[in-house]
PDB file of N, CA and C in Angstrom:
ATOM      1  N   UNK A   1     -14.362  -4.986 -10.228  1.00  0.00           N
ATOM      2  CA  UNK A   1     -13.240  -5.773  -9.755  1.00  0.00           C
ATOM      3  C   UNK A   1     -13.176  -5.645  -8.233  1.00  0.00           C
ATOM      4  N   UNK A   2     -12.721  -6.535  -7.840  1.00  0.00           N
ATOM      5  CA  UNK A   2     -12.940  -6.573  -5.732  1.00  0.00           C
ATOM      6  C   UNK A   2     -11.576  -6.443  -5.667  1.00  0.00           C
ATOM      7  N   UNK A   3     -11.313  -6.020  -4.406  1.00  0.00           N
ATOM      8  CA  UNK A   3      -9.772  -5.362  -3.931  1.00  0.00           C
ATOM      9  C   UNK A   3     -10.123  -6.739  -2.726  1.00  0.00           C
ATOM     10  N   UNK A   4      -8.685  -6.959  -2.543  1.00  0.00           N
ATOM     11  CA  UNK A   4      -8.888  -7.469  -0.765  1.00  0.00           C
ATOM     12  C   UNK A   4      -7.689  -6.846  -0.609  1.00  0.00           C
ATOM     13  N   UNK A   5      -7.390  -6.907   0.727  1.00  0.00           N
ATOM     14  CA  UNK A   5      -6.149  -6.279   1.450  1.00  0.00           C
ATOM     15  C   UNK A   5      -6.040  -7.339   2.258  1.00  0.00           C
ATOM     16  N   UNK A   6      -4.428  -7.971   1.994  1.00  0.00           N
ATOM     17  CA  UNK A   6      -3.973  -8.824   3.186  1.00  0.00           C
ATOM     18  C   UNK A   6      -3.134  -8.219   4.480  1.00  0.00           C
ATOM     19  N   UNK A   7      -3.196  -9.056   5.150  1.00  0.00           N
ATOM     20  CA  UNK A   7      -2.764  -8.189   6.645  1.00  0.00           C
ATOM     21  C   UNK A   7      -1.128  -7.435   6.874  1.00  0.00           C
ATOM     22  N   UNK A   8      -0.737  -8.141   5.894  1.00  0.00           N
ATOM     23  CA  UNK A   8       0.989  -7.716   5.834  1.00  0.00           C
ATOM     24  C   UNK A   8       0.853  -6.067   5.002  1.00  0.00           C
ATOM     25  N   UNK A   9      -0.334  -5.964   4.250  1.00  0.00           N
ATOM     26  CA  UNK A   9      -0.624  -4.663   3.751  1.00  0.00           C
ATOM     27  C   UNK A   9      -1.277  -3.854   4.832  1.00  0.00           C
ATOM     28  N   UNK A  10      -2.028  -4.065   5.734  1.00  0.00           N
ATOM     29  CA  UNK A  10      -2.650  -3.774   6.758  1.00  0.00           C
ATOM     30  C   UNK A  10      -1.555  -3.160   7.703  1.00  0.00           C
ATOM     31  N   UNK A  11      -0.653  -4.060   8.020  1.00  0.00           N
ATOM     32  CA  UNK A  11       0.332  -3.555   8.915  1.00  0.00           C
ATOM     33  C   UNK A  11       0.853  -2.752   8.319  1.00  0.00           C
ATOM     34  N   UNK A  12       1.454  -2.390   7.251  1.00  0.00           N
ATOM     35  CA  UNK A  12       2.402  -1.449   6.390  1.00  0.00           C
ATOM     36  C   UNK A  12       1.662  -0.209   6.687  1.00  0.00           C
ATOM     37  N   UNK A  13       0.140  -0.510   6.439  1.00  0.00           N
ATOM     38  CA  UNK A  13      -0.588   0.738   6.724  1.00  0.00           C
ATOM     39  C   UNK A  13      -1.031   1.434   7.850  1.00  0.00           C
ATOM     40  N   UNK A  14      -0.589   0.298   9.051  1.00  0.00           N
ATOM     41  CA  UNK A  14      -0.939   0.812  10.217  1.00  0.00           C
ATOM     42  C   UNK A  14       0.714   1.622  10.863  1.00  0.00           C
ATOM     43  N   UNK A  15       1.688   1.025  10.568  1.00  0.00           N
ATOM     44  CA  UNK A  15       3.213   1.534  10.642  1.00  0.00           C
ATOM     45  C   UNK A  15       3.301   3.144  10.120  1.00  0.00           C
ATOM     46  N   UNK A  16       2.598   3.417   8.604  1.00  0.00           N
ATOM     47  CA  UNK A  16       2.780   4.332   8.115  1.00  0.00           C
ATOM     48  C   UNK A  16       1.923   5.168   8.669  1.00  0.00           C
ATOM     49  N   UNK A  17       0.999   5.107   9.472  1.00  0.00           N
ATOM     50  CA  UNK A  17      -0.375   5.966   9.933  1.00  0.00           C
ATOM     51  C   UNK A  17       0.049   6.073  11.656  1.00  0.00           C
ATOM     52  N   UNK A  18       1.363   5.812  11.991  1.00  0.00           N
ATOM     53  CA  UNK A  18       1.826   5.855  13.138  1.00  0.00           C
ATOM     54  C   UNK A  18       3.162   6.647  13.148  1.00  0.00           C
ATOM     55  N   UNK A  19       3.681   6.596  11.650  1.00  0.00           N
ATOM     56  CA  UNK A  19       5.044   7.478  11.468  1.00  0.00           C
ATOM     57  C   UNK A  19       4.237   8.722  11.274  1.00  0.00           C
ATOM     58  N   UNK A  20       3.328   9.228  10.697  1.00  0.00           N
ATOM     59  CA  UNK A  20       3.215  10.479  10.371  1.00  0.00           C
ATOM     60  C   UNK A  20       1.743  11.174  11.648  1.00  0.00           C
ATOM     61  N   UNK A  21       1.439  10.263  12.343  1.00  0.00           N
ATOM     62  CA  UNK A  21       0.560  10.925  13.596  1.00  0.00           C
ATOM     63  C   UNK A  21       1.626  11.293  14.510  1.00  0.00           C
ATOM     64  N   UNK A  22       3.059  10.152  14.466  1.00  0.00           N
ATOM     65  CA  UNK A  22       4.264  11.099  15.390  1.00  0.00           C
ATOM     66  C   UNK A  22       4.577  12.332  15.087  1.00  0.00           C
ATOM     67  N   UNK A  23       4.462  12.635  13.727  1.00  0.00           N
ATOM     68  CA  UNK A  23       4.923  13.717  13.055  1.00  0.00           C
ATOM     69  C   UNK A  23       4.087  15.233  13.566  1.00  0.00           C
ATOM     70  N   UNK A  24       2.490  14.761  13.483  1.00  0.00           N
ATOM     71  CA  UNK A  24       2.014  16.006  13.839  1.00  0.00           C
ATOM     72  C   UNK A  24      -0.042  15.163  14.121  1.00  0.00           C
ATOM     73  N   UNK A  25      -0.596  15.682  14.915  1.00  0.00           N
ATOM     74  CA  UNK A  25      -1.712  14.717  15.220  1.00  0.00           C
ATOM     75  C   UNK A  25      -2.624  15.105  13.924  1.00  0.00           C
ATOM     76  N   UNK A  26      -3.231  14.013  13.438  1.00  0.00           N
ATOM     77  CA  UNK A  26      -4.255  13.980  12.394  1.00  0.00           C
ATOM     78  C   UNK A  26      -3.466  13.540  11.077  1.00  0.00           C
ATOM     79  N   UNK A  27      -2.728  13.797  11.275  1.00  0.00           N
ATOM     80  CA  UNK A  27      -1.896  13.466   9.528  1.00  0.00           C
ATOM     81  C   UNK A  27      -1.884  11.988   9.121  1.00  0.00           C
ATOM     82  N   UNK A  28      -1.512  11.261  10.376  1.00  0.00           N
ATOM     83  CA  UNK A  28      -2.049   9.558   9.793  1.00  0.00           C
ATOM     84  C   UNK A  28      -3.234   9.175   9.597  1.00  0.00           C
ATOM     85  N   UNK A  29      -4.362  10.075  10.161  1.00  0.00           N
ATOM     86  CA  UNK A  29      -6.104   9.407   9.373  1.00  0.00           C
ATOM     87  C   UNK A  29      -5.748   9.873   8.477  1.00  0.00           C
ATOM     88  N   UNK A  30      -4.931  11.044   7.808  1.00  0.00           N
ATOM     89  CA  UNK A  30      -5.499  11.577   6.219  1.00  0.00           C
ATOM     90  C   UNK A  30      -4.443  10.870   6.075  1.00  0.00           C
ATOM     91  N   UNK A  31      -3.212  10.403   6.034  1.00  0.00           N
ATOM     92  CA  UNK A  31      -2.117   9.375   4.968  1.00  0.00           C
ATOM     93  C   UNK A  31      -3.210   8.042   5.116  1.00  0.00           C
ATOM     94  N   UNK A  32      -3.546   7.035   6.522  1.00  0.00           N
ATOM     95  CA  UNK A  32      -4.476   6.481   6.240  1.00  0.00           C
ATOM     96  C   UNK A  32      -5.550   6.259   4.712  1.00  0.00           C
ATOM     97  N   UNK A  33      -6.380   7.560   5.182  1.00  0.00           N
ATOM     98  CA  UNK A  33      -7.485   7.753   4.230  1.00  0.00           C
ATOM     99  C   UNK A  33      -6.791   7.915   2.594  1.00  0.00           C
ATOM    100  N   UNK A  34      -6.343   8.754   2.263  1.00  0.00           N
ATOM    101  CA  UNK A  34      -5.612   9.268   1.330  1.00  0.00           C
ATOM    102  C   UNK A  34      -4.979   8.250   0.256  1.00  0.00           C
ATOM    103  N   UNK A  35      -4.045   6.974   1.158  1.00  0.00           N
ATOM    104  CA  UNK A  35      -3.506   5.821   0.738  1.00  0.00           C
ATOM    105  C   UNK A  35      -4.797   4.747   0.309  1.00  0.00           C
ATOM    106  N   UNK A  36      -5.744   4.769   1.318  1.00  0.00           N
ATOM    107  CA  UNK A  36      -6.680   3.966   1.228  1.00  0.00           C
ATOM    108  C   UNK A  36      -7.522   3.719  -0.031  1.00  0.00           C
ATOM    109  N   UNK A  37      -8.001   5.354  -0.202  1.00  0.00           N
ATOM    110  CA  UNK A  37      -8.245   5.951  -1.597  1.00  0.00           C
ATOM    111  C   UNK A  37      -7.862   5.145  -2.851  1.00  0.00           C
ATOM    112  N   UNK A  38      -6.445   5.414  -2.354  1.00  0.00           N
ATOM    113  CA  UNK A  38      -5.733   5.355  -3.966  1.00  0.00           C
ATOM    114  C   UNK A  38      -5.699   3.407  -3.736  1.00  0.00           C
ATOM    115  N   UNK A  39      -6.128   2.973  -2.922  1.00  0.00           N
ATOM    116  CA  UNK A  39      -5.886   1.484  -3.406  1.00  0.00           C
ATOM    117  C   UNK A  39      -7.289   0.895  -4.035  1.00  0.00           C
ATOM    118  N   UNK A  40      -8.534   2.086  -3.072  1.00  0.00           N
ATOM    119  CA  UNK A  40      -9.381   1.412  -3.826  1.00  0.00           C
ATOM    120  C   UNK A  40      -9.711   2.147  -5.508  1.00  0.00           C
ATOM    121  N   UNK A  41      -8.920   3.018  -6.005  1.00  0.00           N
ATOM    122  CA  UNK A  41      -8.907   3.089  -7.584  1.00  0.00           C
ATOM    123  C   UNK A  41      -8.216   1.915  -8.246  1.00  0.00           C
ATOM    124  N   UNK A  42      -7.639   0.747  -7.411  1.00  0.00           N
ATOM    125  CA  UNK A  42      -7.352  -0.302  -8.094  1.00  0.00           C
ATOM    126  C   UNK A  42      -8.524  -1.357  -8.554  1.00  0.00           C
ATOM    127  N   UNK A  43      -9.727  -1.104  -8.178  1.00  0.00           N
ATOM    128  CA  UNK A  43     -10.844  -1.788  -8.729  1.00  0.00           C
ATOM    129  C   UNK A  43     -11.621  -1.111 -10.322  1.00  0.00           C
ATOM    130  N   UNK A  44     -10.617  -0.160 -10.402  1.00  0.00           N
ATOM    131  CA  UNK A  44     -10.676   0.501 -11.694  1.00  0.00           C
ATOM    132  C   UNK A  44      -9.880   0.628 -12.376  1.00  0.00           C
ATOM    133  N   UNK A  45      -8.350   0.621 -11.760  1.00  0.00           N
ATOM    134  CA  UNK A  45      -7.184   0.707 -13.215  1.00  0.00           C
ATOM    135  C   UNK A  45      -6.290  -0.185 -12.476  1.00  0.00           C
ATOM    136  N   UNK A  46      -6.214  -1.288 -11.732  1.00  0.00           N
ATOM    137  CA  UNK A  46      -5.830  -2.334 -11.988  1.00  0.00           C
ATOM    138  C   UNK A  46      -5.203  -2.900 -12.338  1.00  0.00           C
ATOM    139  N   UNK A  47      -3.937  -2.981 -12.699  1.00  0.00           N
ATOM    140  CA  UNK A  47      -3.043  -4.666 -13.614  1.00  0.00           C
ATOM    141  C   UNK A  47      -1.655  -4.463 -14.026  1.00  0.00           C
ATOM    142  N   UNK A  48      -0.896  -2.941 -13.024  1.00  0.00           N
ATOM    143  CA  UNK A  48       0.352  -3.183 -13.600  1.00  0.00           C
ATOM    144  C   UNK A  48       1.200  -3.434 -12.070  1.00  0.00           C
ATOM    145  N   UNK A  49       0.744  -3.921 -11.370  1.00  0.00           N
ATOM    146  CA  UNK A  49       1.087  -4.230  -9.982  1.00  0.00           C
ATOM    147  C   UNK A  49       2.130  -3.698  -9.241  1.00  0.00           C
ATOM    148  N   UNK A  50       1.628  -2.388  -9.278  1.00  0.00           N
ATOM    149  CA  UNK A  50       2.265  -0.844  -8.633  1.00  0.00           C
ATOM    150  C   UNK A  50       1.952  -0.055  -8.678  1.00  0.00           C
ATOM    151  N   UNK A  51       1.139   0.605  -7.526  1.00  0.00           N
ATOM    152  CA  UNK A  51       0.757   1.776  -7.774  1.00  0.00           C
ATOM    153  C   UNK A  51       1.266   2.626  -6.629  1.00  0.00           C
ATOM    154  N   UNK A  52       1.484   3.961  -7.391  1.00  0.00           N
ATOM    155  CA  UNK A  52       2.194   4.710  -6.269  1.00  0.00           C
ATOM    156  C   UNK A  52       0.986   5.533  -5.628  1.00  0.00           C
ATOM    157  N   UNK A  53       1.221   6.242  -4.319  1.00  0.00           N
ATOM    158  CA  UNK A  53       0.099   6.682  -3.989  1.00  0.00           C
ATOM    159  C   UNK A  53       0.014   8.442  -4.041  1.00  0.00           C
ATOM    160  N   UNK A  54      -0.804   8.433  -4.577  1.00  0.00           N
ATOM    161  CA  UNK A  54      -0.499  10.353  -5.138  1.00  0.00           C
ATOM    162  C   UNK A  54       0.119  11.098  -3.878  1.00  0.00           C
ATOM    163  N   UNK A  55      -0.478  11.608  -2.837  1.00  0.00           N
ATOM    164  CA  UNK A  55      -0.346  12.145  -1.941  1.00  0.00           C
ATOM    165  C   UNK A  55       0.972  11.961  -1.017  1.00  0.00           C
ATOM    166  N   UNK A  56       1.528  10.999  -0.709  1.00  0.00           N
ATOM    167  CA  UNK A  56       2.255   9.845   0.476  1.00  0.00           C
ATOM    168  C   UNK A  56       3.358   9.329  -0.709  1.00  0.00           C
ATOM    169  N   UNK A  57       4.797   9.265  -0.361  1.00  0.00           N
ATOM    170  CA  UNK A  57       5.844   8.545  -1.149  1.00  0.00           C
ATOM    171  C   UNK A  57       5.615   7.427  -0.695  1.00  0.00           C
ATOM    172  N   UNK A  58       4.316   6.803  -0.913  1.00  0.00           N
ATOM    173  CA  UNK A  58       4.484   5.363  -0.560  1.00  0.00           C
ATOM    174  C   UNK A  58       4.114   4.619  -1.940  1.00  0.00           C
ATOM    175  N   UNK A  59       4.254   3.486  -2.236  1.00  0.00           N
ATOM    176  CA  UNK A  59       3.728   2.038  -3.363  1.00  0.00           C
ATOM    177  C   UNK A  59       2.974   1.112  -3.008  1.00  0.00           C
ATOM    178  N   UNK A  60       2.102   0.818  -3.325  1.00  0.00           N
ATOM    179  CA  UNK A  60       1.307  -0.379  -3.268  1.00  0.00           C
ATOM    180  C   UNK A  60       1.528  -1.411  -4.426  1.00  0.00           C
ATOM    181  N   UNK A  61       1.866  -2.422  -3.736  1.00  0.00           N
ATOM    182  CA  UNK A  61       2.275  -3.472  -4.199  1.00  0.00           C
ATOM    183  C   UNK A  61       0.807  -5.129  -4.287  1.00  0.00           C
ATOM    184  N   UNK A  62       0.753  -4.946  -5.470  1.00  0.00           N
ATOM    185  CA  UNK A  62      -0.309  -6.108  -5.804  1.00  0.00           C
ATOM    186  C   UNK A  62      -0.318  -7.094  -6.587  1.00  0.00           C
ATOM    187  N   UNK A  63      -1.473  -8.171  -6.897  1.00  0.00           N
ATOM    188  CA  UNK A  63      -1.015  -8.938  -7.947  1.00  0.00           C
ATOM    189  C   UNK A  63      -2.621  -9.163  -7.979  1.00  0.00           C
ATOM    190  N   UNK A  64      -2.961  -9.511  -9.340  1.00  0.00           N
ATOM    191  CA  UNK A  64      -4.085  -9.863 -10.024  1.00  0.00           C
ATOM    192  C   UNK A  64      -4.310 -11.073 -10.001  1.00  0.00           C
ATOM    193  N   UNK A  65      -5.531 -11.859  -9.076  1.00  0.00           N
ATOM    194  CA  UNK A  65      -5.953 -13.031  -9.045  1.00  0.00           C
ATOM    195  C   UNK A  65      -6.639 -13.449 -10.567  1.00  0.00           C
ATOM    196  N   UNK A  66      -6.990 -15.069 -10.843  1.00  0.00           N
ATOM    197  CA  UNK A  66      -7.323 -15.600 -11.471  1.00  0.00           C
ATOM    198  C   UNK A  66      -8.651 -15.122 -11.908  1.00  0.00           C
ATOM    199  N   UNK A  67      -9.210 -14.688 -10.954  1.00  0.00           N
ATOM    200  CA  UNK A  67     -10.945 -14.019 -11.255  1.00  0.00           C
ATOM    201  C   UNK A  67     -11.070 -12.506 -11.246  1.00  0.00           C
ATOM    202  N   UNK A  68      -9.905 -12.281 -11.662  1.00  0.00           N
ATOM    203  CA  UNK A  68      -9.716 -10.501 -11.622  1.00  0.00           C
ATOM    204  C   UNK A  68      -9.900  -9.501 -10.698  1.00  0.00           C
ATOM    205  N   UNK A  69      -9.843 -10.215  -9.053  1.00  0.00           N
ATOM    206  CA  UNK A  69      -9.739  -9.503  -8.129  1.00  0.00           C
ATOM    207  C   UNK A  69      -8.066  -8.973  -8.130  1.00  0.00           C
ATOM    208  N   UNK A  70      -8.002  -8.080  -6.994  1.00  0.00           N
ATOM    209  CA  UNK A  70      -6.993  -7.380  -6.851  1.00  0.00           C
ATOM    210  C   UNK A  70      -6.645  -7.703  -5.138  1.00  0.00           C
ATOM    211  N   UNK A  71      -5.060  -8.285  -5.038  1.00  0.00           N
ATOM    212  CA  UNK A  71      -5.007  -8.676  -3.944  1.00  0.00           C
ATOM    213  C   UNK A  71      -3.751  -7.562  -3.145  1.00  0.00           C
ATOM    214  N   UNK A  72      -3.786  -6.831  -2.471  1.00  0.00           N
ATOM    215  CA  UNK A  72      -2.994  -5.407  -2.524  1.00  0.00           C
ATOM    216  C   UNK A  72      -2.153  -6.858  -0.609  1.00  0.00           C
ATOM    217  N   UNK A  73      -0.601  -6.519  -1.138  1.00  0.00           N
ATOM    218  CA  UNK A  73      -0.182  -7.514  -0.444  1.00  0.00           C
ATOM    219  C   UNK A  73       1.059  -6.755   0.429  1.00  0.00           C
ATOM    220  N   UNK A  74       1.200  -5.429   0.041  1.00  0.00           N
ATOM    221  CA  UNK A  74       2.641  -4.540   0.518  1.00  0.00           C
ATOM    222  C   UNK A  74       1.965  -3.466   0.388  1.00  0.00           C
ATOM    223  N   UNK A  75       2.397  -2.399   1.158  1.00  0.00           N
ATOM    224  CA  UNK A  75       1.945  -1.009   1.267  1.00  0.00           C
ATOM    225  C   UNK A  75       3.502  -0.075   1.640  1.00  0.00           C
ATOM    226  N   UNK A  76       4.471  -0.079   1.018  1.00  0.00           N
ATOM    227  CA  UNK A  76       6.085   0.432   1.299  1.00  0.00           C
ATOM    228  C   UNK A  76       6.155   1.834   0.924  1.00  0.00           C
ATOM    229  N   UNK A  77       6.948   2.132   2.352  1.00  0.00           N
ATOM    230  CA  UNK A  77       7.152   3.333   2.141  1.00  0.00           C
ATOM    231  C   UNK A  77       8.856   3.689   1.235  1.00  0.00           C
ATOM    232  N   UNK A  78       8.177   4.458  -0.252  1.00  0.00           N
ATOM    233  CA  UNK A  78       9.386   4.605  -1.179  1.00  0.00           C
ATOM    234  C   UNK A  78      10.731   4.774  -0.890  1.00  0.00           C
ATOM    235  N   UNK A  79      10.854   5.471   0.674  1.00  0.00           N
ATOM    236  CA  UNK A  79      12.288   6.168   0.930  1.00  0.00           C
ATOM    237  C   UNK A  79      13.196   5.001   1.459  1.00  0.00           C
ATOM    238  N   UNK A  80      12.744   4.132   1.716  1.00  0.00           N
ATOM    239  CA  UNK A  80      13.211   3.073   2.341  1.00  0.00           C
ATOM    240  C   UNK A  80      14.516   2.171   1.776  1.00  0.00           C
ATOM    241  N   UNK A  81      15.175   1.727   1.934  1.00  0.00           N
ATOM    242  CA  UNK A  81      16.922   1.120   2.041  1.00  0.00           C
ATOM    243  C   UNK A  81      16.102   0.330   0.519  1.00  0.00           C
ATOM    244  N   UNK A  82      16.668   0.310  -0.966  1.00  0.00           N
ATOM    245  CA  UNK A  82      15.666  -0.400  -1.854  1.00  0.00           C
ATOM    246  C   UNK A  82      15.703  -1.728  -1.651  1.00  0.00           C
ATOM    247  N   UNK A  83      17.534  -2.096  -1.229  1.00  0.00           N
ATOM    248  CA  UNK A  83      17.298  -3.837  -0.775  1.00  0.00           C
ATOM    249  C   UNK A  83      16.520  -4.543   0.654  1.00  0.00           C
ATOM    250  N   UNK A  84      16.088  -3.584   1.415  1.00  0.00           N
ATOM    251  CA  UNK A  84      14.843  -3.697   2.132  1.00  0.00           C
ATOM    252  C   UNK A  84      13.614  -4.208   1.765  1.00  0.00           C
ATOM    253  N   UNK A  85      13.221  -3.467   0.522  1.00  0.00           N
ATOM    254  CA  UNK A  85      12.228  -3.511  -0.210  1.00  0.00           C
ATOM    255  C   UNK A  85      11.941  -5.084  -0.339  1.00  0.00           C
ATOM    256  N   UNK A  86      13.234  -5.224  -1.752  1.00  0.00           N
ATOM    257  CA  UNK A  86      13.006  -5.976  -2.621  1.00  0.00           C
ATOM    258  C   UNK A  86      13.323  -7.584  -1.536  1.00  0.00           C
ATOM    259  N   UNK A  87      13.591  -7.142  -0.209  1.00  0.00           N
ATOM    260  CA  UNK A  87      13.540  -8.558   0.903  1.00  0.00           C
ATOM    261  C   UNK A  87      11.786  -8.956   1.241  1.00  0.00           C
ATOM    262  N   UNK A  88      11.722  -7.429   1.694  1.00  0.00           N
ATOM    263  CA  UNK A  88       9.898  -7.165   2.123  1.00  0.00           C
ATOM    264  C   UNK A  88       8.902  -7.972   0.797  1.00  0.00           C
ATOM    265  N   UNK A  89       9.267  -7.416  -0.624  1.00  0.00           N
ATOM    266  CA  UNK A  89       8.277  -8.225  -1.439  1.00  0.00           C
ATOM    267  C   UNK A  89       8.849  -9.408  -1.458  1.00  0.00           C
ATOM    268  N   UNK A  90       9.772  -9.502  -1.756  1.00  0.00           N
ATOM    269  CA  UNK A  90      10.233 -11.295  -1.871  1.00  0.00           C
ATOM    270  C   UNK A  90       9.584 -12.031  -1.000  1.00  0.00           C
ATOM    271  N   UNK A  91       9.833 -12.317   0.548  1.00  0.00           N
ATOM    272  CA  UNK A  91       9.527 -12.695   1.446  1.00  0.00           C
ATOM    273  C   UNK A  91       7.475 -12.756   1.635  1.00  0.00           C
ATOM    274  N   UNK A  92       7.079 -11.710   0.711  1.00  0.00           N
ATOM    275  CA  UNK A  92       5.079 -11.236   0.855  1.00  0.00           C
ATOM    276  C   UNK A  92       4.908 -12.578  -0.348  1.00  0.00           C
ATOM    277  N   UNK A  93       5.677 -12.635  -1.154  1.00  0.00           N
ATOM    278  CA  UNK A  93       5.043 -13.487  -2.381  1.00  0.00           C
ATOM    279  C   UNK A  93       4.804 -15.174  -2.163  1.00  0.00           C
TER     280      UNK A  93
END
């Protein structure tokens, strides 16, 4: 199964790899890497369009194309205001 990552996921991931290098240096390549990881195990378990990311209180937010790719479209960090959220996916779909 092919993953793509759209850019609104891109940014989520570049935001979150900038909150936690403020935090302490190196920690956003490994939330980076770490998150990255866990999106590409979506080319293997795949199809309930949420996955949380082991390491990082963050969610990845996806949806399953017609040809069974995986289109990863939100990358949110969990702690966040929830009607934030549910503006952030509304507004990605």
């Amino acid at each position: 199964m092919r993953v793509r990552i759209l850019s609104s996921a891109l940014e989520d991931l570049a935001i979150g790899r900038k909150f936690y290098d403020n935090q302490q240096a190196g920690i956003g390549d490994y939330f980076f890497d770490s998150v990255f990881s866990d999106i590409d195990s979506l080319s293997l378990f795949g199809g309930i369009h949420r996955l949380l990311a082991r390491r990082f209180p963050y969610a990845v937010y996806y949806k399953m194309d017609s040809d069974g790719s995986v289109i990863v479209y939100r990358v949110m960090d969990c702690r966040r205001d929830p009607a934030k959220t549910r503006r952030a996916l509304k507004s990605s779909q």
